[in-house]
C-alpha atoms as a PDB file:
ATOM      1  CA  UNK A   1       0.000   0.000   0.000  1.00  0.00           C
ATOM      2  CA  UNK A   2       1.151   3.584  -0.640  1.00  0.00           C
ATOM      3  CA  UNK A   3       1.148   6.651   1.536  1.00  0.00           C
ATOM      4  CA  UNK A   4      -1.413   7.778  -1.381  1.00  0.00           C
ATOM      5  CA  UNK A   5      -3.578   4.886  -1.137  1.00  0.00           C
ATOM      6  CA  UNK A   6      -3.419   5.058   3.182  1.00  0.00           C
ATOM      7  CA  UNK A   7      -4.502   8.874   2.791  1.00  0.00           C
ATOM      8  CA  UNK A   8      -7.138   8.018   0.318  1.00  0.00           C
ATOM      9  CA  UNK A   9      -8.543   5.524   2.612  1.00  0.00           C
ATOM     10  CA  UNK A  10      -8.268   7.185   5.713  1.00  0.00           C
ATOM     11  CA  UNK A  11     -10.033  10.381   3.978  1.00  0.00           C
ATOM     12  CA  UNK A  12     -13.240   7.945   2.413  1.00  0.00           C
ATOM     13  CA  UNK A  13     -13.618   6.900   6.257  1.00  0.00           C
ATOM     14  CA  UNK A  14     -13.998   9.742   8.053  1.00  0.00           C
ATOM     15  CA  UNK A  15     -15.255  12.434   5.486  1.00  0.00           C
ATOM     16  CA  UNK A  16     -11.980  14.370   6.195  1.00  0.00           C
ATOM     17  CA  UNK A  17     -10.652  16.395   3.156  1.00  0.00           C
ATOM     18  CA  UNK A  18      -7.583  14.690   1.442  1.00  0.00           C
ATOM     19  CA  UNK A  19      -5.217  17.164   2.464  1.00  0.00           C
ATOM     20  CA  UNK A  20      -6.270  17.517   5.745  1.00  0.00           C
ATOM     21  CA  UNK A  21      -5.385  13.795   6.049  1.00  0.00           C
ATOM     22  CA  UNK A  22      -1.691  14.187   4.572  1.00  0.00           C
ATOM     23  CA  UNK A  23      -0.845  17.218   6.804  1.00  0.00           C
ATOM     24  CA  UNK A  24      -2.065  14.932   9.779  1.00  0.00           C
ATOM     25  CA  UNK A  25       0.544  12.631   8.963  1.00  0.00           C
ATOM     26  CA  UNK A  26      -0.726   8.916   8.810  1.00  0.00           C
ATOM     27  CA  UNK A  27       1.665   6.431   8.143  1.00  0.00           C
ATOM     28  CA  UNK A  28       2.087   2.748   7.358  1.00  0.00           C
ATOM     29  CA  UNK A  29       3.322   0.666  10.691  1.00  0.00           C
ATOM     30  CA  UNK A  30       6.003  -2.716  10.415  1.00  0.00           C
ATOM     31  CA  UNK A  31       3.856  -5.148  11.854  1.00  0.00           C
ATOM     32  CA  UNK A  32       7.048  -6.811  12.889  1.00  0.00           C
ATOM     33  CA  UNK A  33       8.454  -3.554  14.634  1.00  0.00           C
ATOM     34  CA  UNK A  34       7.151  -3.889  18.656  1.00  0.00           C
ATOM     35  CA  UNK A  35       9.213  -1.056  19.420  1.00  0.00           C
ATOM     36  CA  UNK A  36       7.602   1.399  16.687  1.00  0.00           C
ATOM     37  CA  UNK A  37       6.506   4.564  18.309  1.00  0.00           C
ATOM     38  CA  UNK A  38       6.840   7.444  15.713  1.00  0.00           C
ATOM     39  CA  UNK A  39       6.555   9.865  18.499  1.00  0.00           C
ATOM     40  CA  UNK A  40       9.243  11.035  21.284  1.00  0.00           C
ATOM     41  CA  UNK A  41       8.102   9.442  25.080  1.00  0.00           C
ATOM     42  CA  UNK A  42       9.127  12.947  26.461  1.00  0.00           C
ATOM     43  CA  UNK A  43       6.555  14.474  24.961  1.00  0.00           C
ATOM     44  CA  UNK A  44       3.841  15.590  28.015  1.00  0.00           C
ATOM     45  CA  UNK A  45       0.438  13.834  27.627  1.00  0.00           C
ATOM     46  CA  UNK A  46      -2.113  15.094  25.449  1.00  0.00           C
ATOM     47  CA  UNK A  47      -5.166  14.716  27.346  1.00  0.00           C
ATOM     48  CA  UNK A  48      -7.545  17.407  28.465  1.00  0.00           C
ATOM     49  CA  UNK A  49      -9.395  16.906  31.771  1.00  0.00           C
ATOM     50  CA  UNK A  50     -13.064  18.513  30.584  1.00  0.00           C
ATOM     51  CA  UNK A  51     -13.751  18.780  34.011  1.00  0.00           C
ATOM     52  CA  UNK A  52     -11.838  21.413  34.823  1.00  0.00           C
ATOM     53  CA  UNK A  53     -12.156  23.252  32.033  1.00  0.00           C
ATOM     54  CA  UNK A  54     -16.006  22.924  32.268  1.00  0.00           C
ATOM     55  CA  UNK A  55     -15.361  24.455  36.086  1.00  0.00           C
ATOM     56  CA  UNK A  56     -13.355  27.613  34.080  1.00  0.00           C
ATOM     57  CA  UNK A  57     -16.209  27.938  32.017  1.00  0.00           C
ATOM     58  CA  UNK A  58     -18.630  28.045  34.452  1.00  0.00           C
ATOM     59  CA  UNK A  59     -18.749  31.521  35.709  1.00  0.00           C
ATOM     60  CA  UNK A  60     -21.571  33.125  38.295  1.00  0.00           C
ATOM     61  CA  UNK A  61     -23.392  36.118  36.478  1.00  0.00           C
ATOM     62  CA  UNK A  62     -24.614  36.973  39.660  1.00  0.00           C
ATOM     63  CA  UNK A  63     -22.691  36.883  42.635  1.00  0.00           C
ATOM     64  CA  UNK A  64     -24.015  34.648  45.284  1.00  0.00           C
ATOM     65  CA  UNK A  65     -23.415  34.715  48.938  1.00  0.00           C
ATOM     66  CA  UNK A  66     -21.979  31.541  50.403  1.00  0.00           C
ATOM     67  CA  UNK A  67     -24.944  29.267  51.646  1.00  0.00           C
ATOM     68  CA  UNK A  68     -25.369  28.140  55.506  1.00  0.00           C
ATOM     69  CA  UNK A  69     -27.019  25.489  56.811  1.00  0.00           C
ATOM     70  CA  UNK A  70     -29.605  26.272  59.443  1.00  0.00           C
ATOM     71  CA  UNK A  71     -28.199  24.910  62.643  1.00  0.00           C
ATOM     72  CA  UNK A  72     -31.541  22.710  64.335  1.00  0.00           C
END
């Protein structure tokens, strides 16, 4: 298989534009290789916790003052 014929195929299955696929990068993998790994392990993670940035996003228009419990 070419790099052509990957793109291609990657771009019919997700709807992507062809070029968007070859500036993404998709390559062909050795089956054979265990230690393949096309990018560097010091790179940091590239995750994003949505719960935090939901809590960034979620901003009071109104101030409110702190509630208390009613002591029985």
């Amino acid at each position: 298989m070419t790099q052509h014929q990957l793109d291609q195929l990657v771009a019919d299955a997700t709807g992507e534009d062809l070029h968007e696929i070859e500036a993404r990068g998709f390559s062909l993998a050795d089956p054979l290789d265990n230690e393949f790994d096309p990018e560097p392990y010091d790179v940091p993670p590239q995750m994003i916790n949505w719960d935090t940035v939901d809590q960034q996003r979620n901003v009071a228009l109104i101030e409110q003052p702190p509630f208390r419990r009613a002591v029985a």
